[in-house]
Protein backbone atom coordinates (compact mmCIF):
# COMPACT_ATOMS: atom_id res chain seq x y z
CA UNK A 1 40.90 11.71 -1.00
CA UNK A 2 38.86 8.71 -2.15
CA UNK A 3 34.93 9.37 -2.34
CA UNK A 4 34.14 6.24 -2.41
CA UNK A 5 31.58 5.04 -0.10
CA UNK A 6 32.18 2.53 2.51
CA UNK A 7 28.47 0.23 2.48
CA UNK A 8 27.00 -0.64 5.25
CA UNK A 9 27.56 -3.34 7.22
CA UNK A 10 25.97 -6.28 6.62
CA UNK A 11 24.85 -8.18 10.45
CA UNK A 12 26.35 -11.26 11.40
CA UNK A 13 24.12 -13.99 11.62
CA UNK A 14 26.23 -15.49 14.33
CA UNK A 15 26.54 -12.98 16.23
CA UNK A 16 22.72 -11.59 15.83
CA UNK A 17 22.10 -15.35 17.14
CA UNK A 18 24.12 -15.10 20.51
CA UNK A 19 23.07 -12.04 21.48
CA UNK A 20 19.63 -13.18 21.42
CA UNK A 21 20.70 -16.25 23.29
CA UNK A 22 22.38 -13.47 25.52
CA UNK A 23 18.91 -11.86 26.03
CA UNK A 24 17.38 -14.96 27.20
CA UNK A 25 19.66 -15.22 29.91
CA UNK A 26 19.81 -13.57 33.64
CA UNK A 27 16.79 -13.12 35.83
CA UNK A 28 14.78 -11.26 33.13
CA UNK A 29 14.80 -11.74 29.50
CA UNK A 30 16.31 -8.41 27.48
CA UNK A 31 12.90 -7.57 25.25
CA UNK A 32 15.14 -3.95 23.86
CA UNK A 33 17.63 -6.20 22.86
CA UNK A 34 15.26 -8.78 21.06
CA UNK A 35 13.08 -6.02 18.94
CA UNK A 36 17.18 -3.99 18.03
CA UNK A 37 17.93 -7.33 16.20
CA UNK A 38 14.96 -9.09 15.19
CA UNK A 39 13.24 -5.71 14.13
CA UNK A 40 15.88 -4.62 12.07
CA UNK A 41 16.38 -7.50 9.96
CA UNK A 42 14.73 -8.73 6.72
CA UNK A 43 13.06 -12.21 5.91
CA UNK A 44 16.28 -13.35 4.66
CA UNK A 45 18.31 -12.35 7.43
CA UNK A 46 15.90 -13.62 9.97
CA UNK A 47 16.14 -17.30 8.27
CA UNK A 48 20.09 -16.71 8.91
CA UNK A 49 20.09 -16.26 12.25
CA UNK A 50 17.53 -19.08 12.89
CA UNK A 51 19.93 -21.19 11.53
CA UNK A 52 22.75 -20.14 13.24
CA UNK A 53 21.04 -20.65 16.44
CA UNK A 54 19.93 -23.77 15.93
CA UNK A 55 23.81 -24.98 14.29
CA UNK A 56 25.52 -23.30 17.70
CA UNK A 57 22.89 -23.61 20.25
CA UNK A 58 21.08 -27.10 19.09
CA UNK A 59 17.96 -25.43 20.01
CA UNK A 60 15.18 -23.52 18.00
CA UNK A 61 14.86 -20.01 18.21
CA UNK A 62 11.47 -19.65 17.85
CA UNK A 63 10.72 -22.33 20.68
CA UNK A 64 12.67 -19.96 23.13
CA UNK A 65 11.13 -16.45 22.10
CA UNK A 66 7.85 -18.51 22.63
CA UNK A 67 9.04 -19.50 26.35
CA UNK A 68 10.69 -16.51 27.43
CA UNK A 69 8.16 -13.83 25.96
CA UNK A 70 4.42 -13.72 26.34
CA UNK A 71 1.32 -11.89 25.48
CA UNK A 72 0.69 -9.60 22.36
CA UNK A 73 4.78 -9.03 22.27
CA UNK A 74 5.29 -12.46 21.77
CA UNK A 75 2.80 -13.21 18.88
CA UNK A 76 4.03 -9.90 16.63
CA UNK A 77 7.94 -10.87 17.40
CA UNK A 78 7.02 -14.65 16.91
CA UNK A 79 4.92 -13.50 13.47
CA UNK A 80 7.64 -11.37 12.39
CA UNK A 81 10.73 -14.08 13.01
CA UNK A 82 8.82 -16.73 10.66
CA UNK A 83 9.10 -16.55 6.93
CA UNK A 84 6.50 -15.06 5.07
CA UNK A 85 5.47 -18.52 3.44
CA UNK A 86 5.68 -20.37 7.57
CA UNK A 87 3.75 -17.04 8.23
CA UNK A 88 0.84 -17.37 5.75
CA UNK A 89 0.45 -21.16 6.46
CA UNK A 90 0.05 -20.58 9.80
CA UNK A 91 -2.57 -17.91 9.99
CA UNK A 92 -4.32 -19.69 7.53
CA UNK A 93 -3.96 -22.53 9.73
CA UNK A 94 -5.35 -20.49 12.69
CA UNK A 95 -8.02 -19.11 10.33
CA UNK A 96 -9.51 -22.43 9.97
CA UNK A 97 -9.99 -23.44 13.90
CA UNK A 98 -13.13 -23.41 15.84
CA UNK A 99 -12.28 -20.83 18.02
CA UNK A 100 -9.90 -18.19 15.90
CA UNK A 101 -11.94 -18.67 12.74
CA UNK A 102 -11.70 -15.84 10.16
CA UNK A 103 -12.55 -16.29 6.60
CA UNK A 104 -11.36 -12.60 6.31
CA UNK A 105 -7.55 -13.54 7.52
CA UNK A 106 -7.87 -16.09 4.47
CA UNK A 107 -9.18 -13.90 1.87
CA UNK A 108 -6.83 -11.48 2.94
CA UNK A 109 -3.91 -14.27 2.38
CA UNK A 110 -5.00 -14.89 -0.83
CA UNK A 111 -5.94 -11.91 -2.53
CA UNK A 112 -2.75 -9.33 -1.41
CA UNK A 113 -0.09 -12.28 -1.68
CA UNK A 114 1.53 -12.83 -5.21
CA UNK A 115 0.92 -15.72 -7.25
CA UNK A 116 4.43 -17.47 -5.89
CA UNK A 117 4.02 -16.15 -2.79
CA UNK A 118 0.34 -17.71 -2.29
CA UNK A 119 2.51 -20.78 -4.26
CA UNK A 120 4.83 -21.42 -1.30
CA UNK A 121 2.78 -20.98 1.70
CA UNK A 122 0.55 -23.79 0.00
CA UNK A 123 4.14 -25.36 -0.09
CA UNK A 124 4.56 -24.44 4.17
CA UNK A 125 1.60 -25.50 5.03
CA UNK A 126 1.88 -28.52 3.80
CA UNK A 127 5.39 -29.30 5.33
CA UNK A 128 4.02 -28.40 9.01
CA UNK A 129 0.74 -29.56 9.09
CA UNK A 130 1.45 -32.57 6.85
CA UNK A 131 -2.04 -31.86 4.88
CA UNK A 132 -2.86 -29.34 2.10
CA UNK A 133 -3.90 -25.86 2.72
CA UNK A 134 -6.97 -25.68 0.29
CA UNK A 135 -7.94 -29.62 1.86
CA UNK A 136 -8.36 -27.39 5.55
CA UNK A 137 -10.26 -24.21 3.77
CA UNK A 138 -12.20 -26.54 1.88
CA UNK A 139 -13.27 -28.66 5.28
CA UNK A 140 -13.63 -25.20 7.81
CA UNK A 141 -15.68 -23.37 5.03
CA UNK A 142 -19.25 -24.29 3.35
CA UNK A 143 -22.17 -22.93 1.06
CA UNK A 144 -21.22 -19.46 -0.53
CA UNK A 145 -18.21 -19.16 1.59
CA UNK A 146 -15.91 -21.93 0.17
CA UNK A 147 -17.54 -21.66 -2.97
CA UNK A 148 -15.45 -18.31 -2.86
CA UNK A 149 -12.41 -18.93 -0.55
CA UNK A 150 -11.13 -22.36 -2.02
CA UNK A 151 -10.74 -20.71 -5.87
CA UNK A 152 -8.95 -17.69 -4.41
CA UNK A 153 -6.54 -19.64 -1.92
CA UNK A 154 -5.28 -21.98 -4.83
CA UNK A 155 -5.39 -19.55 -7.55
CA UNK A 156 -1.66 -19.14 -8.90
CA UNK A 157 -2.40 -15.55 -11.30
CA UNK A 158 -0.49 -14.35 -14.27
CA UNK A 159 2.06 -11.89 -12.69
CA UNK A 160 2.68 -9.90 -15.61
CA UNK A 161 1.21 -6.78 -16.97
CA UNK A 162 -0.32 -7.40 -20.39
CA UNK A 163 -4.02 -6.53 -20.40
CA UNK A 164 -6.81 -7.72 -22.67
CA UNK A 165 -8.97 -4.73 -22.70
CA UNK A 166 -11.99 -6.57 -25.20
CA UNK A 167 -11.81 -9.48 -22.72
CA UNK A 168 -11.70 -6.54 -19.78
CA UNK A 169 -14.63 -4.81 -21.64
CA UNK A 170 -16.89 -8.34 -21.77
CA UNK A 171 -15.80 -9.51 -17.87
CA UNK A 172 -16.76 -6.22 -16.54
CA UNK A 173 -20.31 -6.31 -18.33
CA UNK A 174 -20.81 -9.65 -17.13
CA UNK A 175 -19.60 -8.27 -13.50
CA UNK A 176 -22.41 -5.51 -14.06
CA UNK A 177 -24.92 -7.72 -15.60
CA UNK A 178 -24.91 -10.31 -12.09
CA UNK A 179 -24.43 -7.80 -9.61
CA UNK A 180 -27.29 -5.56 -10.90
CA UNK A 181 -29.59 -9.67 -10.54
CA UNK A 182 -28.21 -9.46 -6.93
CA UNK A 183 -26.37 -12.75 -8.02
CA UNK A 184 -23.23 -12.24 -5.83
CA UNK A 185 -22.69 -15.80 -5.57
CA UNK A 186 -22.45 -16.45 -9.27
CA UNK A 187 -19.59 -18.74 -10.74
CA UNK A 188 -18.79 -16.25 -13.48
CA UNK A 189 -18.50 -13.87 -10.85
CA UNK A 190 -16.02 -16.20 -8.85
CA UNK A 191 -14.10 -17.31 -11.80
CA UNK A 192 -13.16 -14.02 -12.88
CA UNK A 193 -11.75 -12.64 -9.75
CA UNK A 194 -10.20 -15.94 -8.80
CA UNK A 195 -8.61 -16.31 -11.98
CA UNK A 196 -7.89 -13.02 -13.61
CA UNK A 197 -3.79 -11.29 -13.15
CA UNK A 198 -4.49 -8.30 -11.03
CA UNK A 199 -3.49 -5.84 -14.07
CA UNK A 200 -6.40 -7.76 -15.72
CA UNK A 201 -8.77 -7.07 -12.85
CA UNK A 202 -7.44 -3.61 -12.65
CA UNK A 203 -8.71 -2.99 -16.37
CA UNK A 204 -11.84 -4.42 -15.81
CA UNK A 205 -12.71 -2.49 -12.81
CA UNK A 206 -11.57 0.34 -14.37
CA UNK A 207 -14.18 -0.42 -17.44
CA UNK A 208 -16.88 -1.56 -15.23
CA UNK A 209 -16.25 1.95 -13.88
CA UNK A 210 -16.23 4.16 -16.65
CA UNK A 211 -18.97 2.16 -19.05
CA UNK A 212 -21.84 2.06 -15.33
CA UNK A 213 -20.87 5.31 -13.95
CA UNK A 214 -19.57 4.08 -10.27
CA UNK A 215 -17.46 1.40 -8.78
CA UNK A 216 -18.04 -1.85 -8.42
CA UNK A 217 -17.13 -2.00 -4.81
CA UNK A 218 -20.14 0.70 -4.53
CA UNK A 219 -22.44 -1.64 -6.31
CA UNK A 220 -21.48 -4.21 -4.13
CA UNK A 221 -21.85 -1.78 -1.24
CA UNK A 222 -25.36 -0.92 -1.89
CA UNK A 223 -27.29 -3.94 -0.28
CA UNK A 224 -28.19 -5.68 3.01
CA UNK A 225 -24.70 -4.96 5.33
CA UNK A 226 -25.67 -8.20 7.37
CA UNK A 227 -24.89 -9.87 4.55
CA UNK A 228 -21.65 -11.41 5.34
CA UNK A 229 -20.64 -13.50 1.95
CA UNK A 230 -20.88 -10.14 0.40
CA UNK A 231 -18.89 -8.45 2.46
CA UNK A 232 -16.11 -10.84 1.50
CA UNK A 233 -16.46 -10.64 -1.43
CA UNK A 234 -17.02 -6.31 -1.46
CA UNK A 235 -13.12 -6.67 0.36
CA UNK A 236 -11.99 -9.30 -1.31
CA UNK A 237 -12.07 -6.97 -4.79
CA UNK A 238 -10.68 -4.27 -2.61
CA UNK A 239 -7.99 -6.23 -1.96
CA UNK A 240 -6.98 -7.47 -5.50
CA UNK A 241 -7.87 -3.57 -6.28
CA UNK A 242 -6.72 -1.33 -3.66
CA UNK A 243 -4.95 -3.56 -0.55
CA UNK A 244 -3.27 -0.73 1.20
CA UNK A 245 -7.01 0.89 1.10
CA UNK A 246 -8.37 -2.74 2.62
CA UNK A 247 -5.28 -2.73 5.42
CA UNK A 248 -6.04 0.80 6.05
CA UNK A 249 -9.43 -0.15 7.19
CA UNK A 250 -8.21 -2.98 9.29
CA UNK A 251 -5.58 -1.01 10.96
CA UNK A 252 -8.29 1.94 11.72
CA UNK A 253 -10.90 -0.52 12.94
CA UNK A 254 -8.01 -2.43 14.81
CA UNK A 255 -6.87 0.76 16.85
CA UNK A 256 -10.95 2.50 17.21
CA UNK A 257 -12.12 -0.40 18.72
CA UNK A 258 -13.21 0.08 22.15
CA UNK A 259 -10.32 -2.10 23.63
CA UNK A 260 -7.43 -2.27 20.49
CA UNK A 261 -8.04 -5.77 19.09
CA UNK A 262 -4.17 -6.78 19.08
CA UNK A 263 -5.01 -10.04 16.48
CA UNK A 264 -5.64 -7.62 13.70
CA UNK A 265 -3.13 -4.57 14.21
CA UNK A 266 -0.46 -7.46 14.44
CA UNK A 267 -1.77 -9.40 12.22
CA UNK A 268 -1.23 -6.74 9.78
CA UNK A 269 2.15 -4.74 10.64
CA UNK A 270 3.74 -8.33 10.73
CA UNK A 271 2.90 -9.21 7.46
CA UNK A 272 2.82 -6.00 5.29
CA UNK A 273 5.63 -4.32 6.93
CA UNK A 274 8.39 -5.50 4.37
CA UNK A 275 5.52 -5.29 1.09
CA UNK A 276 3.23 -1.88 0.71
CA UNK A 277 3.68 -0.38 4.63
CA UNK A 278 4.66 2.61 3.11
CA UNK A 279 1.22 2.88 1.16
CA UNK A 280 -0.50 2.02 4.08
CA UNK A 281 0.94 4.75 6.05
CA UNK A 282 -0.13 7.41 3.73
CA UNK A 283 -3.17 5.90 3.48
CA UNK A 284 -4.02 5.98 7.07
CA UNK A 285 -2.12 9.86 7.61
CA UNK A 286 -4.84 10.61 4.50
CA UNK A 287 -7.94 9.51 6.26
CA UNK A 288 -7.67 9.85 9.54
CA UNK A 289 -5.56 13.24 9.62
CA UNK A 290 -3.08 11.33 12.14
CA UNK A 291 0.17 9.09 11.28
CA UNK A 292 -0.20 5.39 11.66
CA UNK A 293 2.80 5.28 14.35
CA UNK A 294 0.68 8.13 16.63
CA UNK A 295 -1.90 6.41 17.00
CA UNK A 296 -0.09 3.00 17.56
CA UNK A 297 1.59 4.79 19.93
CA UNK A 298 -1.57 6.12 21.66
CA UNK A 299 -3.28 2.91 21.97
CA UNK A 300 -0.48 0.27 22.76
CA UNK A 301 2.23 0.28 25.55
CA UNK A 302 5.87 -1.37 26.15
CA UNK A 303 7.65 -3.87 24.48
CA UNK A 304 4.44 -4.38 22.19
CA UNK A 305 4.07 -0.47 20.90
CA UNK A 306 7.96 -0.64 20.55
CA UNK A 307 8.11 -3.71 18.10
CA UNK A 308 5.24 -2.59 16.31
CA UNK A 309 6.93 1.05 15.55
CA UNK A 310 9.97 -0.48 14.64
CA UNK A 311 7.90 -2.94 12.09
CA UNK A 312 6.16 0.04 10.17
CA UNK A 313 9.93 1.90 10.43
CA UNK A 314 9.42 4.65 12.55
CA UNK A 315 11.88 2.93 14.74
CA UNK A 316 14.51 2.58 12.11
CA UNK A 317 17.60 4.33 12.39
């Protein structure tokens, strides 16, 4: 008897495509039927079936999940069926307008994405909204703000992990030397966390840590908390540090909010759920004493709670 294993089948893009036309049709759209495909499928898979709707149906998938859904089920499903580059570009995108403006969703973009990553959401952006993505961050940001935001969105780092540990030794002296002058906004400051590989970073941190006795996110910590600019820049270093720590905080601050604020805890699951969710899950089990899909669970309902557990997997078979 053979012992070979038979693999797993791999979904038809066709067929994922006109079921989900099949859900769209009839008095009332199918939502179980939308999150048992579109959940279950990875960025590359999605892009498949997007194109095999639009080759056997003419029509663009994402157009009709935006008419036939609505509310916070139809921004995390609509999220989650864009590639990560369309993604980025457009919450950047969103990040920069008058009345969803978040320098924190674009310091997040650029400080957890890789280098190539970060490279071709520039690339998306530019193909949708015809203009460059730094040219819009530059324009919706001033003073200390761009000064920060417009090195770290175009920044394209070293990927690799060889460390200069004289060069870590010197950056995280001069880190030391400007945050003890309260000089937060300091181009040497900028340049080296907007320029640096993250293993780089990672050794100087780790010197700046062991050489001053503390961390430089608690230096950064210990000053005025209205100041906004530096608490960017306190989370931007968390997230070139420690992201899953950063989207651990996001996630708990998204779901203890009197009222959940839906922007964030989709904002989040959508995007890190095929990178680091697993971190993030143990992170969140670690500090709060209570998994990540409990207390999504507890504080979101329907088709909404049931996309987002089947994002972070507890819905996978």
């Amino acid at each position: 008897m053979s012992s070979l294993k038979v693999p797993a089948s791999v979904p038809d893009p066709y067929e994922d495509a006109e079921q989900l036309k099949k859900a769209f049709k009839g008095w009332g759209t199918n939502e179980d039927l939308i999150i048992q495909i579109l959940a279950h499928r990875n960025a590359a898979q999605r892009k498949l079936i997007r194109d095999s709707y639009a080759a056997a149906y003419g029509e663009d998938l994402l157009k009709d999940l935006d008419s036939e859904l609505s509310s916070d089920f139809q921004r995390v499903v609509l999220l989650w069926t864009l590639s990560p580059a369309e993604r980025d570009a457009y919450l950047v995108n969103e990040a920069t307008k008058r009345l969803t403006a978040s320098n924190w969703v674009i310091m997040e973009t650029a400080c957890t994405r890789s280098s190539d990553d970060l490279f071709k959401a520039r690339q998306a952006y530019h193909a949708r909204y015809k203009k460059s993505l730094e040219e819009d961050v530059a324009y919706h940001t001033s003073g200390d703000f761009r000064k920060l935001l417009v090195p770290l969105i175009t920044a394209f780092r070293y990927e690799g992990d060889e460390v200069n540990m004289t060069l870590a030794r010197k950056e995280a002296n001069i880190l030391h030397e400007k945050i003890s002058d309260k000089a937060y906004n300091d181009e040497e400051i900028i340049r080296i966390i907007s320029t640096r590989s993250k293993a780089q970073l990672s050794a100087t941190f780790n010197h700046y840590n062991d050489h001053h006795g503390h961390e430089i996110i608690k230096d950064l910590e210990a000053d005025d908390d209205d100041d906004e600019y530096l608490k960017l820049l306190r989370a931007a270093i968390e997230c070139l540090k420690t992201p899953e720590k950063y989207f651990e905080k996001v996630l708990r601050l998204a779901i203890k909010k009197l009222g959940t604020d839906e922007w964030d805890l989709t904002r989040v699951v959508a995007t890190r759920a095929e990178v680091d969710m697993e971190r993030i899950k143990e992170e969140y089990h670690r500090r709060n004493s209570v998994t990540l899909d409990r207390a999504i669970a507890a504080d979101t309902s329907g088709d909404y709670e049931k996309m987002l557990l089947a994002l972070i997997g507890h819905g996978d078979a």
